[in-house]
C-alpha atoms as a PDB file:
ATOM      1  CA  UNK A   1      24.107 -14.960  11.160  1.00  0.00           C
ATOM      2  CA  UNK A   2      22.529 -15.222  14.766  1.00  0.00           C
ATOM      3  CA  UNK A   3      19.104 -16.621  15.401  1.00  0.00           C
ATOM      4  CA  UNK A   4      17.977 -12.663  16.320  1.00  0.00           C
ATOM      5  CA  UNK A   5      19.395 -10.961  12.978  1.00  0.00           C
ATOM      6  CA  UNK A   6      17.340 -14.063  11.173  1.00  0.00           C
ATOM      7  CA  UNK A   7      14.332 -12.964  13.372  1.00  0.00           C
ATOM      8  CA  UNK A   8      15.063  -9.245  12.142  1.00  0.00           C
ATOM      9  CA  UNK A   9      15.134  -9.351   8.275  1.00  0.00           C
ATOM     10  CA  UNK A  10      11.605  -9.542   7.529  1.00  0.00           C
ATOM     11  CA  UNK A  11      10.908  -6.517   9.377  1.00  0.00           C
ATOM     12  CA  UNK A  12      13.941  -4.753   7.981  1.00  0.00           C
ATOM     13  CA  UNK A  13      12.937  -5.667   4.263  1.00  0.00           C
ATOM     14  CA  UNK A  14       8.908  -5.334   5.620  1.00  0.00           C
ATOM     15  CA  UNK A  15       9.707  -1.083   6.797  1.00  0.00           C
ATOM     16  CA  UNK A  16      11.810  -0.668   3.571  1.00  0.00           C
ATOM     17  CA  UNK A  17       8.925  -1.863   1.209  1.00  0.00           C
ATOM     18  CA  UNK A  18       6.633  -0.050   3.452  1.00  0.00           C
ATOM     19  CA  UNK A  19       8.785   3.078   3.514  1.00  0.00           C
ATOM     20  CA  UNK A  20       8.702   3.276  -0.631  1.00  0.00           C
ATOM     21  CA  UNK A  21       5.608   2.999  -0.720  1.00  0.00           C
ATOM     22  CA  UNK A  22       4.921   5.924   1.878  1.00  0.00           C
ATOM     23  CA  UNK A  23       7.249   7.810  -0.311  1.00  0.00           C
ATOM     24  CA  UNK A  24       5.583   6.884  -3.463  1.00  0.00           C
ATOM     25  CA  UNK A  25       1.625   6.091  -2.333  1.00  0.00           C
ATOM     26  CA  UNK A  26       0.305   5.533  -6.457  1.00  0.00           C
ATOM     27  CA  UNK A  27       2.383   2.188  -6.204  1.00  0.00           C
ATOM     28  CA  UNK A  28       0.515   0.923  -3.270  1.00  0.00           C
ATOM     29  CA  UNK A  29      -2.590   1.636  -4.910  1.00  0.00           C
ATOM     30  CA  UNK A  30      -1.906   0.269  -8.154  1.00  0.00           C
ATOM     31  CA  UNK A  31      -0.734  -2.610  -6.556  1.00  0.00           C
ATOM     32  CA  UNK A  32      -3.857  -2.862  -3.952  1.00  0.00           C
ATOM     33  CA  UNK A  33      -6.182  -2.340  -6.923  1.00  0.00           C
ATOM     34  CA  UNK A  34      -4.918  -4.929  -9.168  1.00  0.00           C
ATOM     35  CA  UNK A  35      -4.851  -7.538  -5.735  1.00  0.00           C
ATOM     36  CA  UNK A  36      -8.459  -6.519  -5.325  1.00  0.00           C
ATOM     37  CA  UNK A  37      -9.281  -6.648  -9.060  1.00  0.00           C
ATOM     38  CA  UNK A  38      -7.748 -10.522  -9.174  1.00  0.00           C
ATOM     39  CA  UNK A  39      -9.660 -11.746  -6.156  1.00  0.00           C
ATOM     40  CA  UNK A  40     -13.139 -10.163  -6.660  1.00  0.00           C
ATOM     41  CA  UNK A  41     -12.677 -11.604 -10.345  1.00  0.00           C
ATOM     42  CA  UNK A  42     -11.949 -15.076  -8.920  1.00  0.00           C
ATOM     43  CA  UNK A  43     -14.616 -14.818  -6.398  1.00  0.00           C
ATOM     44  CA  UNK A  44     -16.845 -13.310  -9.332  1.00  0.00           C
ATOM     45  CA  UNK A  45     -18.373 -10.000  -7.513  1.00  0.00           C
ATOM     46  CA  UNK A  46     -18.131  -6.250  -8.890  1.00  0.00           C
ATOM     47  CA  UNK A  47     -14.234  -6.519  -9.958  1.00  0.00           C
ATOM     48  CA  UNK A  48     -14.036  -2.946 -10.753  1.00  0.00           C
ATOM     49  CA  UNK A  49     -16.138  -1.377  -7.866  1.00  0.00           C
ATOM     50  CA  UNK A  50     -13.998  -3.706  -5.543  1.00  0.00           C
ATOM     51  CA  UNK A  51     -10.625  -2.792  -7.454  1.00  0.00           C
ATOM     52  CA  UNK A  52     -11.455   0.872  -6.758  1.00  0.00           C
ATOM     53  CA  UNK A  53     -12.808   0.583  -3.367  1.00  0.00           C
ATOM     54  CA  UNK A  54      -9.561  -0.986  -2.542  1.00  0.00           C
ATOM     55  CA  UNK A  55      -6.804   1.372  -4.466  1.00  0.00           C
ATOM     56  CA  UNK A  56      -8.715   4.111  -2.527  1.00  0.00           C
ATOM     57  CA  UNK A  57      -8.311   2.515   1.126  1.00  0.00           C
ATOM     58  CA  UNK A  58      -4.642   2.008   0.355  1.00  0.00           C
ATOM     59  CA  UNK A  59      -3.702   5.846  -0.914  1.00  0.00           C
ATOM     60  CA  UNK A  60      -5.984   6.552   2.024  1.00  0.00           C
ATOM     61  CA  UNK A  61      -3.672   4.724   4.320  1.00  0.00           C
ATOM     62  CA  UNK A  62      -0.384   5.156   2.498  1.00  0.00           C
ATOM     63  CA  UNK A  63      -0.891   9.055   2.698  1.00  0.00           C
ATOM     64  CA  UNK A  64      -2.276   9.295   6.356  1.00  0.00           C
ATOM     65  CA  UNK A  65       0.856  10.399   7.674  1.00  0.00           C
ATOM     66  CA  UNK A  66       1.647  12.821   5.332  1.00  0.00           C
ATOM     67  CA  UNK A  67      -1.550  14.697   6.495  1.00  0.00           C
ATOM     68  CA  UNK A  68      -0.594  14.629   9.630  1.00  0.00           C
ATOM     69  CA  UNK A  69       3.351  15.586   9.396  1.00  0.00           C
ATOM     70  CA  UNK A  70       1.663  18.893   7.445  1.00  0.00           C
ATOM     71  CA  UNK A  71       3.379  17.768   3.973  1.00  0.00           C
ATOM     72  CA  UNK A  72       1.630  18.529   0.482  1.00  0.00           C
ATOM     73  CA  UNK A  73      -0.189  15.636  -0.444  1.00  0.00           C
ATOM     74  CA  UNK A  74       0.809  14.524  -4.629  1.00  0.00           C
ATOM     75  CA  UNK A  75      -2.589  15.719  -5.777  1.00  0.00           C
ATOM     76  CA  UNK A  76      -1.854  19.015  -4.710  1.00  0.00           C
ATOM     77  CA  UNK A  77       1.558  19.872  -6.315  1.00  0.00           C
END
């Protein structure tokens, strides 16, 4: 393996996480949620208020393009 296919596997393996969780946008904000829920209960603020605040912003972001591309967003079918 060459220095520049090294380079290129974290952004190859980066899209394809990112590209499942386009496809499948509850993932990223389960996942977003529960990262938000762990550090506002280490840090000892309002875990749950934080946890949701966060899952939104990531369906928010995970299902931007699919606004914009015209598709049916999962809430509506």
């Amino acid at each position: 393996m060459n220095p520049t296919e090294v380079e290129n596997v974290p952004e190859k393996t980066g899209a394809k996480k990112v590209s499942l969780l386009r496809r499948r946008p509850t993932w990223g904000v389960f996942l977003a949620g529960s990262a938000a829920l762990v550090a506002a209960s280490t840090i000892g603020v309002g875990e749950v208020a934080v946890a949701i605040a966060a899952g939104y912003a990531a369906y928010r972001v995970l299902t931007r393009d699919r606004a914009n591309r015209g598709e049916a967003s999962p809430a509506a079918s």
